[in-house]
Protein backbone atom coordinates (compact mmCIF):
# COMPACT_ATOMS: atom_id res chain seq x y z
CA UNK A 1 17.12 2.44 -17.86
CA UNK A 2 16.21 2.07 -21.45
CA UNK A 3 12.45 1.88 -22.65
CA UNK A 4 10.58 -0.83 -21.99
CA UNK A 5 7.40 -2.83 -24.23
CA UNK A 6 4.35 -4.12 -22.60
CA UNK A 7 2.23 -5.44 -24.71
CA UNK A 8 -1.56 -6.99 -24.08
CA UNK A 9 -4.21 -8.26 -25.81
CA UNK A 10 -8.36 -7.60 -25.66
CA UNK A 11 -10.19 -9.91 -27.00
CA UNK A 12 -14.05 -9.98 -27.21
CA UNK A 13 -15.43 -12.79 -26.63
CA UNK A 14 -18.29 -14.37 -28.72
CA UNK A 15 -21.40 -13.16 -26.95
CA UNK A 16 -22.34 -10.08 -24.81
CA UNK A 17 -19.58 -7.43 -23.48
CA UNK A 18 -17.12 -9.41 -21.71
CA UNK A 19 -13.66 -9.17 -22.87
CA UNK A 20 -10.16 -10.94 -22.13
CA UNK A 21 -7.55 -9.73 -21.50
CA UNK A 22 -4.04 -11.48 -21.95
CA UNK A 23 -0.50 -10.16 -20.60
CA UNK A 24 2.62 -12.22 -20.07
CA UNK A 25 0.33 -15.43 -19.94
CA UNK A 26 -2.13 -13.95 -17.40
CA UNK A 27 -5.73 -13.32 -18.29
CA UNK A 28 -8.97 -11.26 -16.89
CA UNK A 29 -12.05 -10.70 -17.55
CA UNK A 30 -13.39 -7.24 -18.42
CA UNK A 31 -17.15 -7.15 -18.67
CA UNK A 32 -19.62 -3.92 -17.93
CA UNK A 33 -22.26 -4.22 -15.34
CA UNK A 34 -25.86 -5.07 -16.04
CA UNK A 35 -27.23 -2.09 -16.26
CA UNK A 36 -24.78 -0.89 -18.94
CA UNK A 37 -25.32 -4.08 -21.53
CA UNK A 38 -23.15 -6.55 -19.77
CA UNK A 39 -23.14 -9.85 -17.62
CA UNK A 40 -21.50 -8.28 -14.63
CA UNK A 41 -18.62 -11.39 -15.05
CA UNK A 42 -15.31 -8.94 -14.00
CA UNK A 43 -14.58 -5.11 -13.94
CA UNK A 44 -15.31 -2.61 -16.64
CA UNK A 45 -12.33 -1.07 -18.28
CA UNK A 46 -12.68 2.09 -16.49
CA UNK A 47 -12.54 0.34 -13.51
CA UNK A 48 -9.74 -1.39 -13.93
CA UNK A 49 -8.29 2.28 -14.58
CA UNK A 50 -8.87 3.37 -11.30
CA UNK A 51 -7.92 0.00 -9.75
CA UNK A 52 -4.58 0.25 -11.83
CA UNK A 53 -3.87 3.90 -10.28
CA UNK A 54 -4.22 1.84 -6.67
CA UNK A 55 -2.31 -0.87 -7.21
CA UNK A 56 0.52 1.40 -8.95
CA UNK A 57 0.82 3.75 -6.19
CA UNK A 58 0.71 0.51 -3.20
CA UNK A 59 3.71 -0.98 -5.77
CA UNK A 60 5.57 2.07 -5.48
CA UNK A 61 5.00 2.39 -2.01
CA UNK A 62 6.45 -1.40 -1.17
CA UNK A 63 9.43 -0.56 -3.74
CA UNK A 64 10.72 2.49 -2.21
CA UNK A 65 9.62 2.19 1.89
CA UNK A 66 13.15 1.25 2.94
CA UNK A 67 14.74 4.48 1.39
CA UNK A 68 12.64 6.34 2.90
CA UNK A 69 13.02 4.78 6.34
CA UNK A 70 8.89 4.32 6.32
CA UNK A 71 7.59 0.76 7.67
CA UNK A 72 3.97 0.01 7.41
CA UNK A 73 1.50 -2.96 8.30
CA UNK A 74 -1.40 -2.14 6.16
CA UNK A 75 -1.31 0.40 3.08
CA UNK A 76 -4.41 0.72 0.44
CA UNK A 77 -5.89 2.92 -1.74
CA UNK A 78 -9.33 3.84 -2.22
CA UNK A 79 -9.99 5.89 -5.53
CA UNK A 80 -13.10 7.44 -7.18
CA UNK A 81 -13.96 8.98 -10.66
CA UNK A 82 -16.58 10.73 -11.59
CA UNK A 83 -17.68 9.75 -15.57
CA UNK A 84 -20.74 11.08 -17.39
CA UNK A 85 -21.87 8.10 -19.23
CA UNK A 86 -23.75 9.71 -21.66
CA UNK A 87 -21.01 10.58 -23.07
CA UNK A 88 -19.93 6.91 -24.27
CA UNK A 89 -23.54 6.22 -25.19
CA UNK A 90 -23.69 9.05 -27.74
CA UNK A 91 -26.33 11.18 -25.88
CA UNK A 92 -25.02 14.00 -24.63
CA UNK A 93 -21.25 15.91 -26.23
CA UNK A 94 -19.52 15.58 -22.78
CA UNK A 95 -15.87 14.29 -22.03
CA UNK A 96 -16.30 10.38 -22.72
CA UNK A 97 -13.42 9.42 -20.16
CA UNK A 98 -13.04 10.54 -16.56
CA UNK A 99 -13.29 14.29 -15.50
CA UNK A 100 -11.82 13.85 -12.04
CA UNK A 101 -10.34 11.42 -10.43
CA UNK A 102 -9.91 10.96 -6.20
CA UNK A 103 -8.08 9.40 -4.27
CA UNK A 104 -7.27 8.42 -0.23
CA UNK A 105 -3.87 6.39 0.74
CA UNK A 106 -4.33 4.47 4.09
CA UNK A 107 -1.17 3.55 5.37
CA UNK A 108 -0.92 2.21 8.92
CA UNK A 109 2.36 3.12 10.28
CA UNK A 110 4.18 4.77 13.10
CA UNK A 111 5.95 7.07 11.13
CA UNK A 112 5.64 10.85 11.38
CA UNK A 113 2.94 12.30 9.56
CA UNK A 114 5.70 14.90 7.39
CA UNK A 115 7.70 11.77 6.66
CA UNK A 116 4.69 10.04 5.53
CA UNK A 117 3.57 13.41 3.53
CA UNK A 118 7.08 13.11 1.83
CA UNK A 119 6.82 9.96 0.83
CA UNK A 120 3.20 10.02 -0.25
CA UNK A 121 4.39 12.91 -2.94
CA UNK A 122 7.24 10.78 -4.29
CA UNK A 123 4.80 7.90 -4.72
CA UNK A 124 2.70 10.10 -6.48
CA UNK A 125 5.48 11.41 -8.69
CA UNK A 126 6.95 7.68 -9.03
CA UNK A 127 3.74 6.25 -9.96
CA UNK A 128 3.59 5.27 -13.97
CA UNK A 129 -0.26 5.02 -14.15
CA UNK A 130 -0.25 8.14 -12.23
CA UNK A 131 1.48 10.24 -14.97
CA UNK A 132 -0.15 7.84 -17.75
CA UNK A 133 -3.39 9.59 -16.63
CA UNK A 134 -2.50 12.42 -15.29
CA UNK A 135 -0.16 13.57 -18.67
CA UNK A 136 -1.47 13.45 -22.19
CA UNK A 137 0.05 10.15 -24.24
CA UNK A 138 0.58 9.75 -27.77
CA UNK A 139 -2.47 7.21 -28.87
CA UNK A 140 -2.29 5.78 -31.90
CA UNK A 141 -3.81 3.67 -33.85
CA UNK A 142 -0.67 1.24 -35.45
CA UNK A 143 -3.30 -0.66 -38.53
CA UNK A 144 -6.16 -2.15 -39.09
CA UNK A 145 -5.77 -5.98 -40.28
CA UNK A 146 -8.72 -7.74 -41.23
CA UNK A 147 -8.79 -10.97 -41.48
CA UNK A 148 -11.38 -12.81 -43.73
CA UNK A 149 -14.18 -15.11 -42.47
CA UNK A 150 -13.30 -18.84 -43.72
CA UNK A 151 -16.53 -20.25 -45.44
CA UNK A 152 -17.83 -23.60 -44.20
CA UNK A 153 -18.96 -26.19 -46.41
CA UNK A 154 -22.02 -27.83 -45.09
C-alpha cells in the first residue's frame, strides 16, 4: 500500500491555552488543566497521546479479530505515563516528553488465553501510534510563514 498524508491543524485560540484542532472537517479541543495555566475545556496534548495509543490498539483489534478467529463483547485500554513536568516548565533538565508509558488491554472474550496472547502481540506490532511512539520519527520543522498583522483604521 503506498504512503499515505494526514494532515491536521492546531490552532490557538485567542485567549488562555486551549487549542483546536482540525482533521478531515472534525475538530477538538486541546486545553491543559487548571493547575497547569489552562481552563480545563478538553484534554492536554499528552493526553490525547496516550488516548491515541488506546484507541489505535482497540482499532486494530476490531480490524483484525476475524483472522484471528477471536470474538469479544467488551475490549478497552487503560494506559498511563509517567511525565516530569518540570521539564516543560524549564525548571529542571529532565526528558520533556514521556519516560514510560503503561498499558492494560481488557478484552472480554471466551477465547483461550494463548490465542488472546497472540493476538494481543500482533495488535501491538500492528498498531501505528504504537511504533510512532515507540520508534524515533523524523520531526521536522517544514517553514516558518509569518503573516503580517493588518492595521485598523479607527
Amino acid at each position: 500500500m503506498p504512503k499515505t498524508l494526514f494532515k491536521a491543524t492546531a490552532h490557538l485560540q485567542e485567549d488562555g491555552m486551549q487549542v483546536k484542532a482540525n482533521s478531515r472537517g472534525f475538530e477538538i479541543t486541546i486545553d491543559e488543566p487548571k493547575n497547569l495555566g489552562g481552563t480545563d475545556m478538553g484534554m492536554n496534548p499528552v493526553e490525547l497521546v496516550l488516548s491515541a495509543l488506546g484507541a489505535c490498539q482497540a482499532i486494530v483489534a476490531r480490524c483484525y479479530a476475524n483472522q484471528f478467529d477471536i470474538k469479544f463483547d467488551d475490549f478497552w485500554v487503560e494506559i498511563e505515563g509517567d511525565l516530569d513536568t518540570d521539564g516543560f516548565m524549564n525548571k529542571s533538565d529532565v526528558r520533556r516528553g514521556y519516560s514510560e508509558i503503561r498499558y492494560d488491554i481488557h478484552m472480554k472474550t471466551d477465547a483461550p488465553k494463548e490465542k488472546v496472547d497472540e493476538f494481543v502481540s500482533f495488535i501491538e506490532r500492528t498498531c501505528p501510534v504504537e511504533d510512532t511512539i515507540a520508534n524515533p520519527v523524523n520531526v521536522k520543522r517544514n517553514d516558518i510563514i509569518i503573516e503580517k498583522i493588518e492595521e485598523q483604521f479607527v
